[in-house]
PDB file of N, CA and C in Angstrom:
ATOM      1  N   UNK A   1      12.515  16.697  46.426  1.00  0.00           N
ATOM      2  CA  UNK A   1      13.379  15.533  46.547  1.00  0.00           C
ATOM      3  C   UNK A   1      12.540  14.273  46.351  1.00  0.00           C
ATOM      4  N   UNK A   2      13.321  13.421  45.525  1.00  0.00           N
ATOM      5  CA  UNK A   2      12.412  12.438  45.320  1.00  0.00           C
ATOM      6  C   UNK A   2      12.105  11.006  46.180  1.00  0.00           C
ATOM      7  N   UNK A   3      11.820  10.617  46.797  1.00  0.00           N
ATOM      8  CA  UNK A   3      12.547   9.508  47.798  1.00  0.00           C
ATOM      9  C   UNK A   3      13.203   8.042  46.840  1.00  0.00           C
ATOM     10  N   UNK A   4      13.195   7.203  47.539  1.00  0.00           N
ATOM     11  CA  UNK A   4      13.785   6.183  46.873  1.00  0.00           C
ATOM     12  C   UNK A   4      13.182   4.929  46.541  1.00  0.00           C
ATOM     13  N   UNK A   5      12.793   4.708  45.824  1.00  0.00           N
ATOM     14  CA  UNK A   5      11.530   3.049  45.706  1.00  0.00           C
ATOM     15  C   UNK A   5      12.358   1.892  45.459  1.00  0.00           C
ATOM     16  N   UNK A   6      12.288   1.291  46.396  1.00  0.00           N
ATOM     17  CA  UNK A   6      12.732  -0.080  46.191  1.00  0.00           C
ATOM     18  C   UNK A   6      11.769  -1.478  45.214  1.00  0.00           C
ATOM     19  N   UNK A   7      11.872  -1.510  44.426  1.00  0.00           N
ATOM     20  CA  UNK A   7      11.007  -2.565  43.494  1.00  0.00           C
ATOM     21  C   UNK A   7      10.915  -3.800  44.825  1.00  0.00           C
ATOM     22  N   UNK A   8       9.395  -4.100  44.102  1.00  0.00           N
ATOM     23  CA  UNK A   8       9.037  -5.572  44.784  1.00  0.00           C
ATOM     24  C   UNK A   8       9.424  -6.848  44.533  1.00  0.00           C
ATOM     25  N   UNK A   9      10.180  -7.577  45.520  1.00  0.00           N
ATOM     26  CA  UNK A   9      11.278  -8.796  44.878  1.00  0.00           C
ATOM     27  C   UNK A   9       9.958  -9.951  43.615  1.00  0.00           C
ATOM     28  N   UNK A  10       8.949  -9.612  43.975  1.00  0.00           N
ATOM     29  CA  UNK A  10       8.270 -10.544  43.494  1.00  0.00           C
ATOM     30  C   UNK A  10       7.914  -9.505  41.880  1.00  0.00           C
ATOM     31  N   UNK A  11       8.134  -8.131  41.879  1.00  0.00           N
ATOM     32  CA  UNK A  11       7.782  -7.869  40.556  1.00  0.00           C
ATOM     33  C   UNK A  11       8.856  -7.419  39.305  1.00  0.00           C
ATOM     34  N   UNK A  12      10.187  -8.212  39.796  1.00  0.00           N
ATOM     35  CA  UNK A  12      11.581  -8.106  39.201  1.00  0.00           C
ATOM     36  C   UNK A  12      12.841  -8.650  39.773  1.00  0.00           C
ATOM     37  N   UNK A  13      13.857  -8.451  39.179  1.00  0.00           N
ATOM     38  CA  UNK A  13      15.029  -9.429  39.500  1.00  0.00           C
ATOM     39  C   UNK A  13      15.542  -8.720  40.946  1.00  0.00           C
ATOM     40  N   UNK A  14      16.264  -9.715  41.803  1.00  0.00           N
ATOM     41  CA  UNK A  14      16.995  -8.550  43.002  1.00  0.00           C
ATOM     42  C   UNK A  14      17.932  -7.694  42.458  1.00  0.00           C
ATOM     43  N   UNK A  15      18.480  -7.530  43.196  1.00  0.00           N
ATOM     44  CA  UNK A  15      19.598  -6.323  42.968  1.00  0.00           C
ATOM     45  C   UNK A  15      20.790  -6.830  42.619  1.00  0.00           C
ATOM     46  N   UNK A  16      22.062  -6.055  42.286  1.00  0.00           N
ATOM     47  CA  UNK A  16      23.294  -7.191  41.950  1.00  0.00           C
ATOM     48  C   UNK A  16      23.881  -7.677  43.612  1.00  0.00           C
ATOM     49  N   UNK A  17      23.299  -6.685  44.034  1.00  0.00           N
ATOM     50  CA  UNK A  17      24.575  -7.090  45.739  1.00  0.00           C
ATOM     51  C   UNK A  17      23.306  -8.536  46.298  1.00  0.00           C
ATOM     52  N   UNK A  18      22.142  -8.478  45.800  1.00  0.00           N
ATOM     53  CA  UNK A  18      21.224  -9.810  46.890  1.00  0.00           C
ATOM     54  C   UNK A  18      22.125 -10.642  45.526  1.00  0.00           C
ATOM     55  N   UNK A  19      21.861 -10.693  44.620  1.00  0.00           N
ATOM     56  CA  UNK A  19      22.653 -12.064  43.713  1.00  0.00           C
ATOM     57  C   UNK A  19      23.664 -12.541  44.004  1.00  0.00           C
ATOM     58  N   UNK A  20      24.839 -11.382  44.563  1.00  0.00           N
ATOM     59  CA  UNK A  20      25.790 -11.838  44.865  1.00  0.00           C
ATOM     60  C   UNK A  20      26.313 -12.555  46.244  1.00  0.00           C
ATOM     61  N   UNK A  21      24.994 -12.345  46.821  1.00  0.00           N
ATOM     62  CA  UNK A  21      25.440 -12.616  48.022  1.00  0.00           C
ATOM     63  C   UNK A  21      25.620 -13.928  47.819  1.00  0.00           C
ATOM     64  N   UNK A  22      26.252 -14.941  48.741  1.00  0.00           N
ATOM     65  CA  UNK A  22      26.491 -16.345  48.665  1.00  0.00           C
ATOM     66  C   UNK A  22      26.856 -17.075  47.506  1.00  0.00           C
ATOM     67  N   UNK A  23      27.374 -16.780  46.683  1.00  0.00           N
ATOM     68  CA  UNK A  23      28.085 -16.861  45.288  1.00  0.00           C
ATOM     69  C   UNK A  23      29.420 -16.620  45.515  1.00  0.00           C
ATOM     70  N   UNK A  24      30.226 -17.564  44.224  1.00  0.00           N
ATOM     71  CA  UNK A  24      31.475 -17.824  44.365  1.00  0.00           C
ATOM     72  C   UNK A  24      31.741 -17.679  42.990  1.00  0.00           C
ATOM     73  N   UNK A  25      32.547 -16.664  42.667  1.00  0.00           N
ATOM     74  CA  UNK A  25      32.744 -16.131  40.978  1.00  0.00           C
ATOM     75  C   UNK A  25      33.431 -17.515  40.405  1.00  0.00           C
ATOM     76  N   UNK A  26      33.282 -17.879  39.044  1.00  0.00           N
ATOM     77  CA  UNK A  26      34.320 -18.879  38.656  1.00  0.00           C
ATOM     78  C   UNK A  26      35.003 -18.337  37.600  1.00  0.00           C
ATOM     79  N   UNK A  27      34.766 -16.885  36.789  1.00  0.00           N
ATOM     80  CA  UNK A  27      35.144 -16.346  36.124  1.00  0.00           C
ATOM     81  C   UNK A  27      34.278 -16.234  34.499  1.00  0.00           C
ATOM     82  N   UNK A  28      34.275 -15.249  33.763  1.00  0.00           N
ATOM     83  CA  UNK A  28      32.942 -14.985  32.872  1.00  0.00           C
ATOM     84  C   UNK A  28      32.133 -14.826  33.285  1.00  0.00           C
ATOM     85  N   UNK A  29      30.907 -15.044  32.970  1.00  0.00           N
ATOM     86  CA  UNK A  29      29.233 -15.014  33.769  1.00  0.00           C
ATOM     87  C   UNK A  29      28.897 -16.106  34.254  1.00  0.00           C
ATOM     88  N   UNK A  30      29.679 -17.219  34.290  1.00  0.00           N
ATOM     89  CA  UNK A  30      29.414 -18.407  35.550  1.00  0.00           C
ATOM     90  C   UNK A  30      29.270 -17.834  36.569  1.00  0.00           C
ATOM     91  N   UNK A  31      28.179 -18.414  37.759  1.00  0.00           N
ATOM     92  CA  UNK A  31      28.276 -18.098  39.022  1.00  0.00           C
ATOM     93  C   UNK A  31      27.817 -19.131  39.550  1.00  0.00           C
ATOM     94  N   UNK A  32      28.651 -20.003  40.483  1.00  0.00           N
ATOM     95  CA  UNK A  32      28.251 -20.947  40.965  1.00  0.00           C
ATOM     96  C   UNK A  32      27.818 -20.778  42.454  1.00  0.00           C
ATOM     97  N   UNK A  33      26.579 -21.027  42.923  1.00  0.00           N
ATOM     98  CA  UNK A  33      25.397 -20.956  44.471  1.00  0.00           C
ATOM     99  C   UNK A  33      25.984 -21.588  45.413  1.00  0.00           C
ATOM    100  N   UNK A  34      26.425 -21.290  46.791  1.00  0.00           N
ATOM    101  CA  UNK A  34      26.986 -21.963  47.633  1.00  0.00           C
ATOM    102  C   UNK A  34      26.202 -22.786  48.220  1.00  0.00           C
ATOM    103  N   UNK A  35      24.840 -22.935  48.070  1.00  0.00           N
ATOM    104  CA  UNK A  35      23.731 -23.600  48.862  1.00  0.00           C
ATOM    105  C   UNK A  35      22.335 -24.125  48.219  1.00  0.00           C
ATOM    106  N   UNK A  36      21.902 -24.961  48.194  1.00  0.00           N
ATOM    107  CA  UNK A  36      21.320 -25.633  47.420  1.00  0.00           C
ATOM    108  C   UNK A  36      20.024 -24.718  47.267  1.00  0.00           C
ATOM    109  N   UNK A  37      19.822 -24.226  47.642  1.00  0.00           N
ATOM    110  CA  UNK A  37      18.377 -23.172  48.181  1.00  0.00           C
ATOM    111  C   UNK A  37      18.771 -21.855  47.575  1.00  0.00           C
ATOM    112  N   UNK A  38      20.096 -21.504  47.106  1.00  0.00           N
ATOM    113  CA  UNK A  38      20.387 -20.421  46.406  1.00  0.00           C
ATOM    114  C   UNK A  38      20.545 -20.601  45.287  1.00  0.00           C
ATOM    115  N   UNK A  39      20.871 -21.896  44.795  1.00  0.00           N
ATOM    116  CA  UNK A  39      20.585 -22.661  43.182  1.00  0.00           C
ATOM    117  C   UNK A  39      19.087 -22.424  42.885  1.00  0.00           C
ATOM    118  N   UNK A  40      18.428 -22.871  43.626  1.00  0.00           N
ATOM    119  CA  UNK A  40      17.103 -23.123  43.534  1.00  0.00           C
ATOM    120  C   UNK A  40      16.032 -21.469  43.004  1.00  0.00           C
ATOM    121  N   UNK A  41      16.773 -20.013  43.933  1.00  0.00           N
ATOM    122  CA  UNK A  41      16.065 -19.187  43.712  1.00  0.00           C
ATOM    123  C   UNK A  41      16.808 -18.536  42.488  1.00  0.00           C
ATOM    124  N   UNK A  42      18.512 -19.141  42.195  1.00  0.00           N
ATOM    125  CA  UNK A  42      18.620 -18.530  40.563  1.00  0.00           C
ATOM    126  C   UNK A  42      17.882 -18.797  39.814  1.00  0.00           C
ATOM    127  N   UNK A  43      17.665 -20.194  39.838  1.00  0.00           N
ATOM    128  CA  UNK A  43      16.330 -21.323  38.965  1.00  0.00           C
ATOM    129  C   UNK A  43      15.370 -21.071  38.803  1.00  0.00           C
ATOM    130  N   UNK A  44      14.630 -20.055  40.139  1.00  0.00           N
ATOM    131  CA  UNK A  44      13.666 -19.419  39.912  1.00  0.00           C
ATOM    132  C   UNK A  44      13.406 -18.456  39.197  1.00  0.00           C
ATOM    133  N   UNK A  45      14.651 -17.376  39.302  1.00  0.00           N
ATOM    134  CA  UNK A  45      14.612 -16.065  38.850  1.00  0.00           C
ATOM    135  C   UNK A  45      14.393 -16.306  37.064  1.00  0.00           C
ATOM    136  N   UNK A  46      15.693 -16.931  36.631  1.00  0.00           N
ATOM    137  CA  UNK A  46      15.318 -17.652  35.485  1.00  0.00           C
ATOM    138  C   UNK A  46      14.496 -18.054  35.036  1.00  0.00           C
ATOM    139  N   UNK A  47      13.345 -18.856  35.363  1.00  0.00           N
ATOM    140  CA  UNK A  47      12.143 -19.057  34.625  1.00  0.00           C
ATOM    141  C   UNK A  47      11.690 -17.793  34.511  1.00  0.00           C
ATOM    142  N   UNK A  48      11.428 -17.070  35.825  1.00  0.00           N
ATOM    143  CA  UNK A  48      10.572 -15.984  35.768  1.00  0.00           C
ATOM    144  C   UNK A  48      11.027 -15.354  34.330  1.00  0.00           C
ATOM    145  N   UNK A  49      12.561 -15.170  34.555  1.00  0.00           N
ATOM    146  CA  UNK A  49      12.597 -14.276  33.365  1.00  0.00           C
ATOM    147  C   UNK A  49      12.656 -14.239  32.169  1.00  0.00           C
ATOM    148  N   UNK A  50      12.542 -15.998  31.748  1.00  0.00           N
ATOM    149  CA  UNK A  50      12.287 -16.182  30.419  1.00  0.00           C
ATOM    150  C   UNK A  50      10.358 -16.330  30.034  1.00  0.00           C
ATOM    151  N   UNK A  51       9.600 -16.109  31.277  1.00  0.00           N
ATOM    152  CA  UNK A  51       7.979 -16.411  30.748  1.00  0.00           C
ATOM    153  C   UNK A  51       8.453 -14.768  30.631  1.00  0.00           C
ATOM    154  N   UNK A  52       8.910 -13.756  31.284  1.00  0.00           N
ATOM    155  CA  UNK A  52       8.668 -12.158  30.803  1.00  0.00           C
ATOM    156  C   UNK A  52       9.037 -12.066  29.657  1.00  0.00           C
ATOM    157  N   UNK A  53       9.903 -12.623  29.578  1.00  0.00           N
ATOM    158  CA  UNK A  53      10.527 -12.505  27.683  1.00  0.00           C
ATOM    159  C   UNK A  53       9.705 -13.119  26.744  1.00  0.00           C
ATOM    160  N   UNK A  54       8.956 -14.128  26.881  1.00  0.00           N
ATOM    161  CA  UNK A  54       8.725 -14.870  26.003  1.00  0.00           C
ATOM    162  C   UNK A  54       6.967 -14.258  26.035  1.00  0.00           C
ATOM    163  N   UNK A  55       6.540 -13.596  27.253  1.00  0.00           N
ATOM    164  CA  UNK A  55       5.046 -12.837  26.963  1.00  0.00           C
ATOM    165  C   UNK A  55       5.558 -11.126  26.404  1.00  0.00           C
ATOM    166  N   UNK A  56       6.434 -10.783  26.528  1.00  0.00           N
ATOM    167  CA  UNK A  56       7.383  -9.694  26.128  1.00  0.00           C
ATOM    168  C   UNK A  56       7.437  -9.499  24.407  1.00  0.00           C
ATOM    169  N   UNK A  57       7.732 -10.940  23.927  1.00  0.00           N
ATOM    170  CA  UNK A  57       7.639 -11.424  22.549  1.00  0.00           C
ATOM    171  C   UNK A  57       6.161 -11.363  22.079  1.00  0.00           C
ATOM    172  N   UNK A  58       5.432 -12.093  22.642  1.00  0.00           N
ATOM    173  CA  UNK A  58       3.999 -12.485  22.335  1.00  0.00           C
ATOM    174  C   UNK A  58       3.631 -10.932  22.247  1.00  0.00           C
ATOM    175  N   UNK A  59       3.861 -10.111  22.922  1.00  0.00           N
ATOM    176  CA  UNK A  59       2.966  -8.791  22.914  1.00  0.00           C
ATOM    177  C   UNK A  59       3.227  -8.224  21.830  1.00  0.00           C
ATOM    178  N   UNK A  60       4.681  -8.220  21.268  1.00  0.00           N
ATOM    179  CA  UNK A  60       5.453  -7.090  20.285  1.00  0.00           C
ATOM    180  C   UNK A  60       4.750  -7.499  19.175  1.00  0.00           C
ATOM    181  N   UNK A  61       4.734  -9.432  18.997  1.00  0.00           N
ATOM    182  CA  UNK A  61       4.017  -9.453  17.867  1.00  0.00           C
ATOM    183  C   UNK A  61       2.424  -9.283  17.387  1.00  0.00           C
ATOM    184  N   UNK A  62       1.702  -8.930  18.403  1.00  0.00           N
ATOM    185  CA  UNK A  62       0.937  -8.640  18.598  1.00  0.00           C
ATOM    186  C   UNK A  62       0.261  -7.314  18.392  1.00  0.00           C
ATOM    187  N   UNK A  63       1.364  -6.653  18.588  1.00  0.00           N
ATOM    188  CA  UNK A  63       1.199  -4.845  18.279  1.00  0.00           C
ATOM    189  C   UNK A  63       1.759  -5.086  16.388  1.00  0.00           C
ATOM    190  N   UNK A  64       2.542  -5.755  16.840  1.00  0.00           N
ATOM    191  CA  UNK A  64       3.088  -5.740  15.100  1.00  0.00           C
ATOM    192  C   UNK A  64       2.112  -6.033  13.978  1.00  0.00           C
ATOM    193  N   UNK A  65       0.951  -6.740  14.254  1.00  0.00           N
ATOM    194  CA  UNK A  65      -0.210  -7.131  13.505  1.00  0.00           C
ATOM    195  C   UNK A  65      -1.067  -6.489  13.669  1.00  0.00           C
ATOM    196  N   UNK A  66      -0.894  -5.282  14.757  1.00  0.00           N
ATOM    197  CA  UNK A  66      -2.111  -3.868  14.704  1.00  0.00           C
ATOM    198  C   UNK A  66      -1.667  -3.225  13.949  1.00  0.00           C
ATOM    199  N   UNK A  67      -0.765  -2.975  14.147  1.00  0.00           N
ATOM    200  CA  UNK A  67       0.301  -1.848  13.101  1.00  0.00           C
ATOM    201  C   UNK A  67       0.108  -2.194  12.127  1.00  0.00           C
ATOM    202  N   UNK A  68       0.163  -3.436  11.257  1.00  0.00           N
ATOM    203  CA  UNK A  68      -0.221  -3.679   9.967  1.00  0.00           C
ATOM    204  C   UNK A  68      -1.334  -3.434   9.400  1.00  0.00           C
ATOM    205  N   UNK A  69      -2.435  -3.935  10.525  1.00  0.00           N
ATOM    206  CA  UNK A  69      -3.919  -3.955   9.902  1.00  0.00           C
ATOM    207  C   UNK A  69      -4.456  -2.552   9.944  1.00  0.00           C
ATOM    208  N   UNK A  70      -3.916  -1.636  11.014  1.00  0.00           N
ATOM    209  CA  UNK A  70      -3.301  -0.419  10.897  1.00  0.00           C
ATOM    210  C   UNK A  70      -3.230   0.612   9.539  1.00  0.00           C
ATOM    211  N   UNK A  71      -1.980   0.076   9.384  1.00  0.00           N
ATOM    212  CA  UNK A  71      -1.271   0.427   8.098  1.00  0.00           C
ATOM    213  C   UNK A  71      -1.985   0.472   6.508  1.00  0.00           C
ATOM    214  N   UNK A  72      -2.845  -0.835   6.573  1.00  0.00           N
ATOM    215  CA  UNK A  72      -3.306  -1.087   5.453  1.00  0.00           C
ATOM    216  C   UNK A  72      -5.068  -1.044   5.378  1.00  0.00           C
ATOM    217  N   UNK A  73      -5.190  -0.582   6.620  1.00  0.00           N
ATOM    218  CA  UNK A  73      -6.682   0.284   6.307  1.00  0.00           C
ATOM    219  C   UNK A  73      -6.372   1.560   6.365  1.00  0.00           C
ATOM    220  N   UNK A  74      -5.128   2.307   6.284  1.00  0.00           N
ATOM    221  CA  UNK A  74      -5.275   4.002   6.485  1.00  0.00           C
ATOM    222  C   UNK A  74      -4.606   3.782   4.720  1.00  0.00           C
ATOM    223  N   UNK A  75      -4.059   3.055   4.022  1.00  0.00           N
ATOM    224  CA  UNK A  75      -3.823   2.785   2.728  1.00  0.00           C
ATOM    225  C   UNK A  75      -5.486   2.488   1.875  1.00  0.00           C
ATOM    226  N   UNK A  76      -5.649   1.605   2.394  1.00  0.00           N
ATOM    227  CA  UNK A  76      -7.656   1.445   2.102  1.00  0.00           C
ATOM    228  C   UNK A  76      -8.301   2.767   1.687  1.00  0.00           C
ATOM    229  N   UNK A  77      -8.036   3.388   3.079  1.00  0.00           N
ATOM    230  CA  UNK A  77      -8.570   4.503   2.817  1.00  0.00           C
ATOM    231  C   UNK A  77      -8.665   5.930   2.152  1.00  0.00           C
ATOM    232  N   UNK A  78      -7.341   5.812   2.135  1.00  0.00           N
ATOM    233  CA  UNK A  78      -6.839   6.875   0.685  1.00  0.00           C
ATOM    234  C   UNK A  78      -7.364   7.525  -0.583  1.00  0.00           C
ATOM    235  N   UNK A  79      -7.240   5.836  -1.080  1.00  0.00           N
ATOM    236  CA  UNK A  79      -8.012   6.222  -2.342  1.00  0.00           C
ATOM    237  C   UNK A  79      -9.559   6.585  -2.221  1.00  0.00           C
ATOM    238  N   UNK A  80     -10.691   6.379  -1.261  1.00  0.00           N
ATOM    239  CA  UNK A  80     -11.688   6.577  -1.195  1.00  0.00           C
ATOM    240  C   UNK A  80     -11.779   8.138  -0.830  1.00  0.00           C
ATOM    241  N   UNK A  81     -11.165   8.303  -0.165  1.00  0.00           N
ATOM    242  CA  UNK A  81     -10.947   9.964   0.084  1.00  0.00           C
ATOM    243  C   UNK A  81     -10.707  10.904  -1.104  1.00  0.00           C
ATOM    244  N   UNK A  82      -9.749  10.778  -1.937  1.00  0.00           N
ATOM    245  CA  UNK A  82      -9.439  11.092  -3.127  1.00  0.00           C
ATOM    246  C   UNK A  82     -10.276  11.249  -3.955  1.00  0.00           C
ATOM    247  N   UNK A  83     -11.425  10.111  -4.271  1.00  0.00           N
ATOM    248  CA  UNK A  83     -12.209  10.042  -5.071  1.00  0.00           C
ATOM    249  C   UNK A  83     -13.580  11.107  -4.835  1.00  0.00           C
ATOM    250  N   UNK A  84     -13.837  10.910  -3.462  1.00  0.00           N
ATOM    251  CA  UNK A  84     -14.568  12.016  -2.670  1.00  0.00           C
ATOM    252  C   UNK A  84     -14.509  13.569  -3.123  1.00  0.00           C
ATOM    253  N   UNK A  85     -13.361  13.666  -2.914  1.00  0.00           N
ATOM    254  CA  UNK A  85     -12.667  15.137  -2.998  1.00  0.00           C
ATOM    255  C   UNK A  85     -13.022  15.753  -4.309  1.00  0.00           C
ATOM    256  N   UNK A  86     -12.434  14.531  -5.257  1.00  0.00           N
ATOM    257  CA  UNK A  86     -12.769  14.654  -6.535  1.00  0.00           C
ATOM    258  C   UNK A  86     -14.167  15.550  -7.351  1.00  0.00           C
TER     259      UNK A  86
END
């Protein structure tokens, strides 16, 4: 049996029931904070989760330019092999 891990509030978003708590639906994905201090930690969550996205980005392209340089030294190398063989 596996037990149950609760993620660390500081290493991801809360849960939907902590978001919802003290919130007042206005309908769509508006959600308006009943308390100025609950504005404040949506505000937070939000940044957080656009620097994850935006180092999220930075990484992909990052692998994407290994993969290339990758790509085009195992192409490099081809023909030298070939010629070898030869």
């Amino acid at each position: 049996m596996v037990p149950d891990v609760k993620p660390n509030s500081s290493s991801g978003p809360p849960s939907k029931d902590k978001i919802k708590t003290g919130e007042k639906r206005t309908g769509g994905t508006q959600v308006v904070p009943q308390s100025p201090e609950a504005e404040g930690d949506l505000i937070a969550q939000i940044s957080t989760l656009q620097q994850q996205l935006h180092s999220s980005h930075e990484r992909e392209k990052n692998l994407q330019k290994e993969l290339t340089k990758a790509q085009r030294g195992l192409t490099a190398a081809q023909p030298k092999e070939a010629n070898i063989a030869g």
